[in-house]
PDB file of N, CA and C in Angstrom:
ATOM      1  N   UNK A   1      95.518 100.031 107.161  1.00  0.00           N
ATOM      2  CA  UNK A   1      95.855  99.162 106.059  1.00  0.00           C
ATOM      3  C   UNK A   1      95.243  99.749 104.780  1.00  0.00           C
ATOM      4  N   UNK A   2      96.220 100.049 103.697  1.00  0.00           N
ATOM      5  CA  UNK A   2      95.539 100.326 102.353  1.00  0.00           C
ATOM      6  C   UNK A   2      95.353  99.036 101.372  1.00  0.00           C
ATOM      7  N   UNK A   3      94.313  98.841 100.958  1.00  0.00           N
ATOM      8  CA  UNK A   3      94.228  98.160 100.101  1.00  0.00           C
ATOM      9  C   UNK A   3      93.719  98.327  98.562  1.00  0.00           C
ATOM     10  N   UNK A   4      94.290  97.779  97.787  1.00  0.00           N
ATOM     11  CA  UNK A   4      93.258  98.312  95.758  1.00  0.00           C
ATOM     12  C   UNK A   4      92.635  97.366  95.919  1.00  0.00           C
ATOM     13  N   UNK A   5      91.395  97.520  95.560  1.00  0.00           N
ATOM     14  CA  UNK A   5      90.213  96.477  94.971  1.00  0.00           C
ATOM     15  C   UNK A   5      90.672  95.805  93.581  1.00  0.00           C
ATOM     16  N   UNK A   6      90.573  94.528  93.687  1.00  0.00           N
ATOM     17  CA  UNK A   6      91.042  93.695  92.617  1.00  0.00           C
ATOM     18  C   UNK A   6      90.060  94.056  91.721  1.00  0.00           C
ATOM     19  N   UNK A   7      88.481  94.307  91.860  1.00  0.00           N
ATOM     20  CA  UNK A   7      87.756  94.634  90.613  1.00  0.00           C
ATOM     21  C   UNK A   7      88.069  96.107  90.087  1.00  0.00           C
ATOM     22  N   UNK A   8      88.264  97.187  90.665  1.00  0.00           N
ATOM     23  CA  UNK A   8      88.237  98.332  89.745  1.00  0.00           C
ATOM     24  C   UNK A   8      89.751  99.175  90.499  1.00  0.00           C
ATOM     25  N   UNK A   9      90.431  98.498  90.999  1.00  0.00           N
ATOM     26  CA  UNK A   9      91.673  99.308  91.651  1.00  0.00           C
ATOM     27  C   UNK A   9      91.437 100.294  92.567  1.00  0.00           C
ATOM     28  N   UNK A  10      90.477 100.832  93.134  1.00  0.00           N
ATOM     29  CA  UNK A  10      89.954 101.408  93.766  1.00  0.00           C
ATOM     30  C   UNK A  10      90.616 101.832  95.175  1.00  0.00           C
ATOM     31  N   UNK A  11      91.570 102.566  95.397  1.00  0.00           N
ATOM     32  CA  UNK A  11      92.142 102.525  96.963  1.00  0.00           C
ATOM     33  C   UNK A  11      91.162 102.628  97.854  1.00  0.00           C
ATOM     34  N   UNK A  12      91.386 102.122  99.125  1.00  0.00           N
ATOM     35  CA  UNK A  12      90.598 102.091 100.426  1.00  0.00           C
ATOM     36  C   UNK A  12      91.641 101.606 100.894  1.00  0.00           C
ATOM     37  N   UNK A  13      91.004 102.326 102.417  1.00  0.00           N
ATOM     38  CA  UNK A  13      91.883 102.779 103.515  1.00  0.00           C
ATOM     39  C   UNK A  13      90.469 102.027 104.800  1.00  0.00           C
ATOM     40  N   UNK A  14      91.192 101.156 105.217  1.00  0.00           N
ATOM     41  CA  UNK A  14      90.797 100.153 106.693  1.00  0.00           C
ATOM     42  C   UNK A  14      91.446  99.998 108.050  1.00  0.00           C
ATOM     43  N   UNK A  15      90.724 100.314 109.153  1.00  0.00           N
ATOM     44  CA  UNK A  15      91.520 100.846 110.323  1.00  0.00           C
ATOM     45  C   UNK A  15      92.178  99.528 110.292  1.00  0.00           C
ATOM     46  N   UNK A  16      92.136  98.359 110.035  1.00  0.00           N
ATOM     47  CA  UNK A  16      93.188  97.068 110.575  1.00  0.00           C
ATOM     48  C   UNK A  16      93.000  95.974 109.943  1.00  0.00           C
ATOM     49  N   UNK A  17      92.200  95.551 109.676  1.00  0.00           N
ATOM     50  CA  UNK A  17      91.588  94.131 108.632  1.00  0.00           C
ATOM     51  C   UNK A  17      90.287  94.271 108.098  1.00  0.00           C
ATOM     52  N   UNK A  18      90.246  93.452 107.094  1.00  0.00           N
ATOM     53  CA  UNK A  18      89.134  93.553 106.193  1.00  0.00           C
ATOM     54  C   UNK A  18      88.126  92.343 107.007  1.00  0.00           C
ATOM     55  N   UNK A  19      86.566  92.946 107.136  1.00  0.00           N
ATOM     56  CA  UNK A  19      85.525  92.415 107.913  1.00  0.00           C
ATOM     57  C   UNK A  19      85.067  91.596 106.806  1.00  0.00           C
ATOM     58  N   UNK A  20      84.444  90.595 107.354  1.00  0.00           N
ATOM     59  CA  UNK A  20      83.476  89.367 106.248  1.00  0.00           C
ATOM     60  C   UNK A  20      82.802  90.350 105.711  1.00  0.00           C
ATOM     61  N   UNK A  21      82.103  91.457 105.371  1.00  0.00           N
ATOM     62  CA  UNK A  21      81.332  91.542 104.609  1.00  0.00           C
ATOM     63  C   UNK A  21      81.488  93.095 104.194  1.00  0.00           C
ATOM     64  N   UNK A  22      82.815  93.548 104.484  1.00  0.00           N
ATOM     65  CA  UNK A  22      83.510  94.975 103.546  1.00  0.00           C
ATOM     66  C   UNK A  22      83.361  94.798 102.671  1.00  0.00           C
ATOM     67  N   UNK A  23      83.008  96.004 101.844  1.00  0.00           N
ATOM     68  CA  UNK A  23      83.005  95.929 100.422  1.00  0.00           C
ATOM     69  C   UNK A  23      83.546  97.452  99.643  1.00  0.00           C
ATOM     70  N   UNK A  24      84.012  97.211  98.582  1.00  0.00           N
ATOM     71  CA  UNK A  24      84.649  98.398  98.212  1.00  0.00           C
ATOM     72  C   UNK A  24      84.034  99.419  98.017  1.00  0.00           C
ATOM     73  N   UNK A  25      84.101 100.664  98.156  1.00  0.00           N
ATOM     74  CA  UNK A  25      83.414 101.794  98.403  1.00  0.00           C
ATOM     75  C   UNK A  25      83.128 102.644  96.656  1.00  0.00           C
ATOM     76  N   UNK A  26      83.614 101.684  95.847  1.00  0.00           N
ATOM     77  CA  UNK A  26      83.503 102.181  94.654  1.00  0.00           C
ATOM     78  C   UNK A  26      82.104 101.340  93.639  1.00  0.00           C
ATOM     79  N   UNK A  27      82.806 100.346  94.050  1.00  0.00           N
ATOM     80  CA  UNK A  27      82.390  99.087  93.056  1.00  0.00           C
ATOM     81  C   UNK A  27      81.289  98.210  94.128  1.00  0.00           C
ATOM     82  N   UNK A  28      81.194  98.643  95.034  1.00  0.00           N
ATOM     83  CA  UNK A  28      80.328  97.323  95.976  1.00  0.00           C
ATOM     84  C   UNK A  28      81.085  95.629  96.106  1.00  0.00           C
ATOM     85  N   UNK A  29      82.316  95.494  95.114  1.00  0.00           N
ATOM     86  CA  UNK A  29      83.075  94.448  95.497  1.00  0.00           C
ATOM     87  C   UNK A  29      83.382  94.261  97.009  1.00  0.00           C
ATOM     88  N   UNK A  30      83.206  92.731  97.226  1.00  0.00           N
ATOM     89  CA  UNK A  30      83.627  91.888  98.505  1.00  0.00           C
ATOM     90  C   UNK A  30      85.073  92.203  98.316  1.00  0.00           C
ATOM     91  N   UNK A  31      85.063  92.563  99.621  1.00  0.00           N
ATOM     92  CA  UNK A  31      86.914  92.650  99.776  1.00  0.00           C
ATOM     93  C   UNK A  31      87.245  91.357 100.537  1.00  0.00           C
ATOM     94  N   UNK A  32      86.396  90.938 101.402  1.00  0.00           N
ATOM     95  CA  UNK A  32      86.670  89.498 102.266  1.00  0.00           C
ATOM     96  C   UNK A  32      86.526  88.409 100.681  1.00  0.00           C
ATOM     97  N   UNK A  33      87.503  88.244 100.295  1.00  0.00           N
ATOM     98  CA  UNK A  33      87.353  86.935  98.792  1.00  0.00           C
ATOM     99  C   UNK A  33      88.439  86.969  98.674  1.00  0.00           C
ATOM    100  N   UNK A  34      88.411  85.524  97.339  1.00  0.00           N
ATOM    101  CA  UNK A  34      89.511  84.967  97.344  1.00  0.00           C
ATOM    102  C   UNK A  34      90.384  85.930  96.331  1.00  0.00           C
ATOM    103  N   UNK A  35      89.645  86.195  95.449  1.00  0.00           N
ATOM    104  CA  UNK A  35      90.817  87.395  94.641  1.00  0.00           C
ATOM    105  C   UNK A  35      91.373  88.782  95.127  1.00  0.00           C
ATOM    106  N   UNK A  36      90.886  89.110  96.506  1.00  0.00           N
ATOM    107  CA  UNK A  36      91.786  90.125  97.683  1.00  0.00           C
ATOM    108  C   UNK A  36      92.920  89.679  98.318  1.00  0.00           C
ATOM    109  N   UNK A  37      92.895  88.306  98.168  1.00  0.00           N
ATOM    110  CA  UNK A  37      93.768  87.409  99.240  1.00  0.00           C
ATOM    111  C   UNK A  37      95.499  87.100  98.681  1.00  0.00           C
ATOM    112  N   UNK A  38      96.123  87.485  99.628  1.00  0.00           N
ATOM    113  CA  UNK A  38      97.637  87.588  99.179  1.00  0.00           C
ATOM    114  C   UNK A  38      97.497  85.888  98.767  1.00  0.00           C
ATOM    115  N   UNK A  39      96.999  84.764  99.213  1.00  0.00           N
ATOM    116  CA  UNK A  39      97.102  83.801  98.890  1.00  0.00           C
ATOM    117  C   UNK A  39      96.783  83.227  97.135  1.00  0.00           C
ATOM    118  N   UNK A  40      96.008  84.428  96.634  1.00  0.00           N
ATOM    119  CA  UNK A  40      95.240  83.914  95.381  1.00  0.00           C
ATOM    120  C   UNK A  40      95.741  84.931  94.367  1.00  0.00           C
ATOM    121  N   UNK A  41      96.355  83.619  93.342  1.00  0.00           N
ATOM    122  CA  UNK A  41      97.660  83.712  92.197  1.00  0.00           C
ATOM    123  C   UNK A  41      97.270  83.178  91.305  1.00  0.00           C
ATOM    124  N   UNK A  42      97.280  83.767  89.826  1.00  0.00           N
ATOM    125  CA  UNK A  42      97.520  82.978  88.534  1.00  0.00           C
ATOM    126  C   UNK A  42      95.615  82.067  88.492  1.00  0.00           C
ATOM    127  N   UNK A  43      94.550  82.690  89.025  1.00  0.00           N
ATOM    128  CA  UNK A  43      93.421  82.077  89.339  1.00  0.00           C
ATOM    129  C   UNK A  43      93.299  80.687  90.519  1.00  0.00           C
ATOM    130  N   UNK A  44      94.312  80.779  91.295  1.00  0.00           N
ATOM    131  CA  UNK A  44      93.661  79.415  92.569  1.00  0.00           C
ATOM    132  C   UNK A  44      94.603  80.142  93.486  1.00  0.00           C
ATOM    133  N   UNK A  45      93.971  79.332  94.245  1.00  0.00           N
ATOM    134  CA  UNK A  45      94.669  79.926  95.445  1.00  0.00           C
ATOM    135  C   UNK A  45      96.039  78.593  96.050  1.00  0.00           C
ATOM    136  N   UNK A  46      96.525  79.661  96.429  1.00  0.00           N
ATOM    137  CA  UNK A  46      98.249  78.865  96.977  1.00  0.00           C
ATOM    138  C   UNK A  46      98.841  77.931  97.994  1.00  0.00           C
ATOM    139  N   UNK A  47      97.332  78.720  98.761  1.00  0.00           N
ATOM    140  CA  UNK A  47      97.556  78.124 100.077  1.00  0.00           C
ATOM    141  C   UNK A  47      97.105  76.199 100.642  1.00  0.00           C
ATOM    142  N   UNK A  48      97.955  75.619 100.666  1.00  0.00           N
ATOM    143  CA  UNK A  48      97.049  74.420 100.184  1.00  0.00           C
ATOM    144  C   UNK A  48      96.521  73.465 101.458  1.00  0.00           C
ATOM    145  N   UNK A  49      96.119  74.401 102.744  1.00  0.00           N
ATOM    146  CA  UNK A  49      95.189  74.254 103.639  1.00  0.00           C
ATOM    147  C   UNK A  49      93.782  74.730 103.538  1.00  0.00           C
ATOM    148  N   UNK A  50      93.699  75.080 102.309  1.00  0.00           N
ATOM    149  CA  UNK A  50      92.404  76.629 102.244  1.00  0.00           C
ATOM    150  C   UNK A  50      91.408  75.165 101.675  1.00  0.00           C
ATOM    151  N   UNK A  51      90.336  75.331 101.871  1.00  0.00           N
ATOM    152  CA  UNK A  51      89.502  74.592 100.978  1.00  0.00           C
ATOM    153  C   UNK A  51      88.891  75.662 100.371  1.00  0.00           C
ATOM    154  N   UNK A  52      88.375  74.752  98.622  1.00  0.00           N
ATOM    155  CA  UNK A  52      87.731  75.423  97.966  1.00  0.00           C
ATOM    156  C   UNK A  52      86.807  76.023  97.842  1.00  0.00           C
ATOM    157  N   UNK A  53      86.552  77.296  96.999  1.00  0.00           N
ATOM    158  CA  UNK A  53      85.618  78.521  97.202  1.00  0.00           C
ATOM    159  C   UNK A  53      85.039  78.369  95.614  1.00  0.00           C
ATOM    160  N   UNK A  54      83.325  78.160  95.624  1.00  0.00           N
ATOM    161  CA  UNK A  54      82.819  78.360  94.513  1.00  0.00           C
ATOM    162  C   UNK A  54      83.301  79.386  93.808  1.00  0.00           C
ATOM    163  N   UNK A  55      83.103  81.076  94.705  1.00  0.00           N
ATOM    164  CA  UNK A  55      82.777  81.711  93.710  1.00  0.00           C
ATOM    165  C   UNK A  55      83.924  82.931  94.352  1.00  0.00           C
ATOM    166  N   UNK A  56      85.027  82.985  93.761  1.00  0.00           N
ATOM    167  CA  UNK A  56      86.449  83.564  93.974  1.00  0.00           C
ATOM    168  C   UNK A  56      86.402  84.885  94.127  1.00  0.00           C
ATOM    169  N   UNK A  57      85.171  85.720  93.502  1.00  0.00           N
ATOM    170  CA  UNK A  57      85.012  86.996  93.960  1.00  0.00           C
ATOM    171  C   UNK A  57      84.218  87.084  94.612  1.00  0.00           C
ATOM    172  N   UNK A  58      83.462  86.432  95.577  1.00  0.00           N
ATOM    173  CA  UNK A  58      82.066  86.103  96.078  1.00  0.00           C
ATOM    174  C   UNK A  58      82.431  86.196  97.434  1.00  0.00           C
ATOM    175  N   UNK A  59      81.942  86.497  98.413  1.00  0.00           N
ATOM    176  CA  UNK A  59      82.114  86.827 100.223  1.00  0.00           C
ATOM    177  C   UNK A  59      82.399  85.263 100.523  1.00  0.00           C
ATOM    178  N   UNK A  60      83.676  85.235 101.541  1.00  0.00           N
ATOM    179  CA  UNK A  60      83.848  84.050 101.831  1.00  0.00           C
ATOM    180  C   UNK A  60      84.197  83.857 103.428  1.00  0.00           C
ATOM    181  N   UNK A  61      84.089  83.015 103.747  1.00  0.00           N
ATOM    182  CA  UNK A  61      84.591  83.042 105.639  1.00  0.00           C
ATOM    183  C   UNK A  61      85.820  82.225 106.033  1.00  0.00           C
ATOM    184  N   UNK A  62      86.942  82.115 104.821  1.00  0.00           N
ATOM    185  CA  UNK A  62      88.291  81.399 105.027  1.00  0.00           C
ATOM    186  C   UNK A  62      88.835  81.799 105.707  1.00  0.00           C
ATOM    187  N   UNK A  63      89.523  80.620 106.787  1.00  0.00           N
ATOM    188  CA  UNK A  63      90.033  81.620 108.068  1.00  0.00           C
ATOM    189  C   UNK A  63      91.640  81.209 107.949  1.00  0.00           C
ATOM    190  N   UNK A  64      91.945  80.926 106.166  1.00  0.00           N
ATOM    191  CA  UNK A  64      93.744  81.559 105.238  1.00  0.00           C
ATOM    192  C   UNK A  64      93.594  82.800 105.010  1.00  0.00           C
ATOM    193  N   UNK A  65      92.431  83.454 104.871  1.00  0.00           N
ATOM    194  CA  UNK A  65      92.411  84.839 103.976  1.00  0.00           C
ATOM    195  C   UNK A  65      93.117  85.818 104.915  1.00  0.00           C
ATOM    196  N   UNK A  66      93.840  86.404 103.997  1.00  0.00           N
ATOM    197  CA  UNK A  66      94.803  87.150 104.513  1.00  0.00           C
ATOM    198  C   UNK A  66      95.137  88.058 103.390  1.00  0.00           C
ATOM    199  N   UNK A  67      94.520  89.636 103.684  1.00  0.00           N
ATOM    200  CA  UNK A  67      94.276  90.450 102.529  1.00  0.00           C
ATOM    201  C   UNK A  67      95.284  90.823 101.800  1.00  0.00           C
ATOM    202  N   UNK A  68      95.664  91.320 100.634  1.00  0.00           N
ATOM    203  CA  UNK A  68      96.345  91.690  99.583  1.00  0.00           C
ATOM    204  C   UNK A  68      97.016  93.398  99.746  1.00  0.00           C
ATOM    205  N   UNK A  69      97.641  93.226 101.026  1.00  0.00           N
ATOM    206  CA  UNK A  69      98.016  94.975 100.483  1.00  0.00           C
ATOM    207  C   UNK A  69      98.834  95.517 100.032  1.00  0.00           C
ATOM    208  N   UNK A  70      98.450  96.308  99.027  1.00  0.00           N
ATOM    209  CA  UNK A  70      99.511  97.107  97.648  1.00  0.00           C
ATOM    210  C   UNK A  70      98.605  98.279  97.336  1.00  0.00           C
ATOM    211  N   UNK A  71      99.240  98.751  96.475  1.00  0.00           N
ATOM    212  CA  UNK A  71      98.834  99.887  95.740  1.00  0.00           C
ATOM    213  C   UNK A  71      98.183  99.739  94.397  1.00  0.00           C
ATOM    214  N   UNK A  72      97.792  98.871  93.859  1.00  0.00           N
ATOM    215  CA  UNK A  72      97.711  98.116  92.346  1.00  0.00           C
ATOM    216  C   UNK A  72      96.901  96.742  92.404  1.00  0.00           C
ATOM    217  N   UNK A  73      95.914  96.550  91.741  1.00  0.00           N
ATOM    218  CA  UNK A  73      95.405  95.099  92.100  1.00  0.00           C
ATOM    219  C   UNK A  73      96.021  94.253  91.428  1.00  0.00           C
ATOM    220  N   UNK A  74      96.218  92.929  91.466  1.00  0.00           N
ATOM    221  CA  UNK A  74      96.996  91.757  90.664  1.00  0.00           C
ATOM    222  C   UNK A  74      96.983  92.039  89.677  1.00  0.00           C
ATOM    223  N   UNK A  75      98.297  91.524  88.535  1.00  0.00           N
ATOM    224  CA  UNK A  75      97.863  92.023  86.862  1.00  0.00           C
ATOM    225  C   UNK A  75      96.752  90.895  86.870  1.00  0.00           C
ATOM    226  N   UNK A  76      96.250  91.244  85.334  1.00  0.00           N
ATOM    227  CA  UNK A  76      95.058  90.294  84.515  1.00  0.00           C
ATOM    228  C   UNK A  76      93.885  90.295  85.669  1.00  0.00           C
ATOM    229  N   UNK A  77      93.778  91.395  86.411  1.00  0.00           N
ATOM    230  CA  UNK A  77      92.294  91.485  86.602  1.00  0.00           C
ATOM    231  C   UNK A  77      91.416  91.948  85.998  1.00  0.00           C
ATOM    232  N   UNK A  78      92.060  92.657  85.072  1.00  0.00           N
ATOM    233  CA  UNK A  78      91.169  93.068  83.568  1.00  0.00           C
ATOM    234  C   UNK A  78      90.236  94.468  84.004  1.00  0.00           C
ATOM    235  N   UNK A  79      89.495  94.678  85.218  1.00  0.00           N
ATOM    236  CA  UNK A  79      88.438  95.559  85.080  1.00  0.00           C
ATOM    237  C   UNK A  79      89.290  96.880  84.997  1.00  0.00           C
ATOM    238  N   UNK A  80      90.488  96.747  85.959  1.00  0.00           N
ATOM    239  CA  UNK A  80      90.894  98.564  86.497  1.00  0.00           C
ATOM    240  C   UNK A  80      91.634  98.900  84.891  1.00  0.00           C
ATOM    241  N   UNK A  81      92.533  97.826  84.331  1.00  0.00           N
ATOM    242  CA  UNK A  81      93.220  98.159  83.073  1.00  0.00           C
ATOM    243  C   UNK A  81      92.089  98.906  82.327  1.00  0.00           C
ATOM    244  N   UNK A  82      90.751  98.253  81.967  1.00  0.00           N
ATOM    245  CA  UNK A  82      89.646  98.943  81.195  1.00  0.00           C
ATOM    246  C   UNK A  82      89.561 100.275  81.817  1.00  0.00           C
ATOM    247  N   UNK A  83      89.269 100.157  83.148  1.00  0.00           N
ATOM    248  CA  UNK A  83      88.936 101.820  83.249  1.00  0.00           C
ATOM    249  C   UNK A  83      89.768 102.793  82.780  1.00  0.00           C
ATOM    250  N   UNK A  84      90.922 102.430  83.546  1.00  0.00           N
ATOM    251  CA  UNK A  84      91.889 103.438  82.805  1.00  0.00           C
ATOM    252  C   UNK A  84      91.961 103.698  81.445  1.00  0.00           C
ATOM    253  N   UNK A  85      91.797 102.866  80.555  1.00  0.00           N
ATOM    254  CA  UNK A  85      91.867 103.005  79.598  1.00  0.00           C
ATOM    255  C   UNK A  85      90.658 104.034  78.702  1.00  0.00           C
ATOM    256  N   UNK A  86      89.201 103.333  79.220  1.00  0.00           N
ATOM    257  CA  UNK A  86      88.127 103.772  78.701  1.00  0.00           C
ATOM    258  C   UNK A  86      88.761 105.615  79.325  1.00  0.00           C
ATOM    259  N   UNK A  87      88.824 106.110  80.792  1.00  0.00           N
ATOM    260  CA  UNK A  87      89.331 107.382  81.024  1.00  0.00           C
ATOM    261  C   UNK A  87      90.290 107.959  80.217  1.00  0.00           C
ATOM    262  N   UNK A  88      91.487 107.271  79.211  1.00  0.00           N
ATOM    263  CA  UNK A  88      92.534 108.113  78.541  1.00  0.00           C
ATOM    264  C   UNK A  88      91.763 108.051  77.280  1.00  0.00           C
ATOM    265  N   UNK A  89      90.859 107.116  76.834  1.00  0.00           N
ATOM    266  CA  UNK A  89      89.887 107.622  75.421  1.00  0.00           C
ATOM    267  C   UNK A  89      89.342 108.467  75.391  1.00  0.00           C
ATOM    268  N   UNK A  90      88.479 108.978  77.084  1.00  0.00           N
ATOM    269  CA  UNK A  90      87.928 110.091  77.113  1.00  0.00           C
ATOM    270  C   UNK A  90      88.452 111.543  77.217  1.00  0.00           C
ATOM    271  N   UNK A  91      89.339 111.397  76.952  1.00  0.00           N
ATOM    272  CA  UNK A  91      90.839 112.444  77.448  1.00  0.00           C
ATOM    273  C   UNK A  91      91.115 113.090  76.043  1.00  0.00           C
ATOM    274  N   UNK A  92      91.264 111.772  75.517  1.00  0.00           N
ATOM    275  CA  UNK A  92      91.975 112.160  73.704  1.00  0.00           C
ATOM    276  C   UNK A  92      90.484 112.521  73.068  1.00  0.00           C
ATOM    277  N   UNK A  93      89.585 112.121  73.367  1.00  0.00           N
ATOM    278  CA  UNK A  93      88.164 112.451  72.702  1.00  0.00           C
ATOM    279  C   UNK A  93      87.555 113.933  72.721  1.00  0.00           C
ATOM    280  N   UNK A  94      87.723 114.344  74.169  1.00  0.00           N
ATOM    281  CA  UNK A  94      87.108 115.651  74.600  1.00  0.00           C
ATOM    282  C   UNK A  94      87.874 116.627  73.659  1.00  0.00           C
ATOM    283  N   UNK A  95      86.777 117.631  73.466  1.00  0.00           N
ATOM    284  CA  UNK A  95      87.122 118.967  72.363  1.00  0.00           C
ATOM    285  C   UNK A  95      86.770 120.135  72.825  1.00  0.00           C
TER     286      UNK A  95
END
């Protein structure tokens, strides 16, 4: 299973499912959370058996979670857009 890290887009590669307490190999982000979860859209989650999770990027033990796999993390996660970006400033900058 490939998955992007919703905090920095980060590909990783997992022999089959994401464990309670994986974390991305870039960023140290929880991949077991609610913003990995194909269920969690537009900031809440969809699923409306899930009970609520304080802390949406925070390690969770929901047994809806059901990971997010793509190539791209959700739009408006804001961190990976920055990187990329801060990387093509450093691109046009270098002399």
């Amino acid at each position: 299973m490939r998955i992007a890290c919703f905090s920095c887009g980060s590909q990783t590669e997992l022999p089959d499912k994401v464990g309670f307490r994986d974390t991305c190999p870039s960023c140290d982000a929880y991949l077991h959370c609610c913003a990995q979860c194909r269920f969690w859209s537009d900031g809440r989650c969809t699923e409306p058996s899930a009970e609520k999770v304080g802390d949406p990027r925070g390690i969770n033990f929901c047994d809806w979670y059901s990971a997010r796999a793509q190539d791209a993390p959700e739009k408006g996660s804001g961190k990976a857009g920055r990187s990329e970006a801060e990387e093509l400033w450093k691109k046009l900058t270098e002399k």
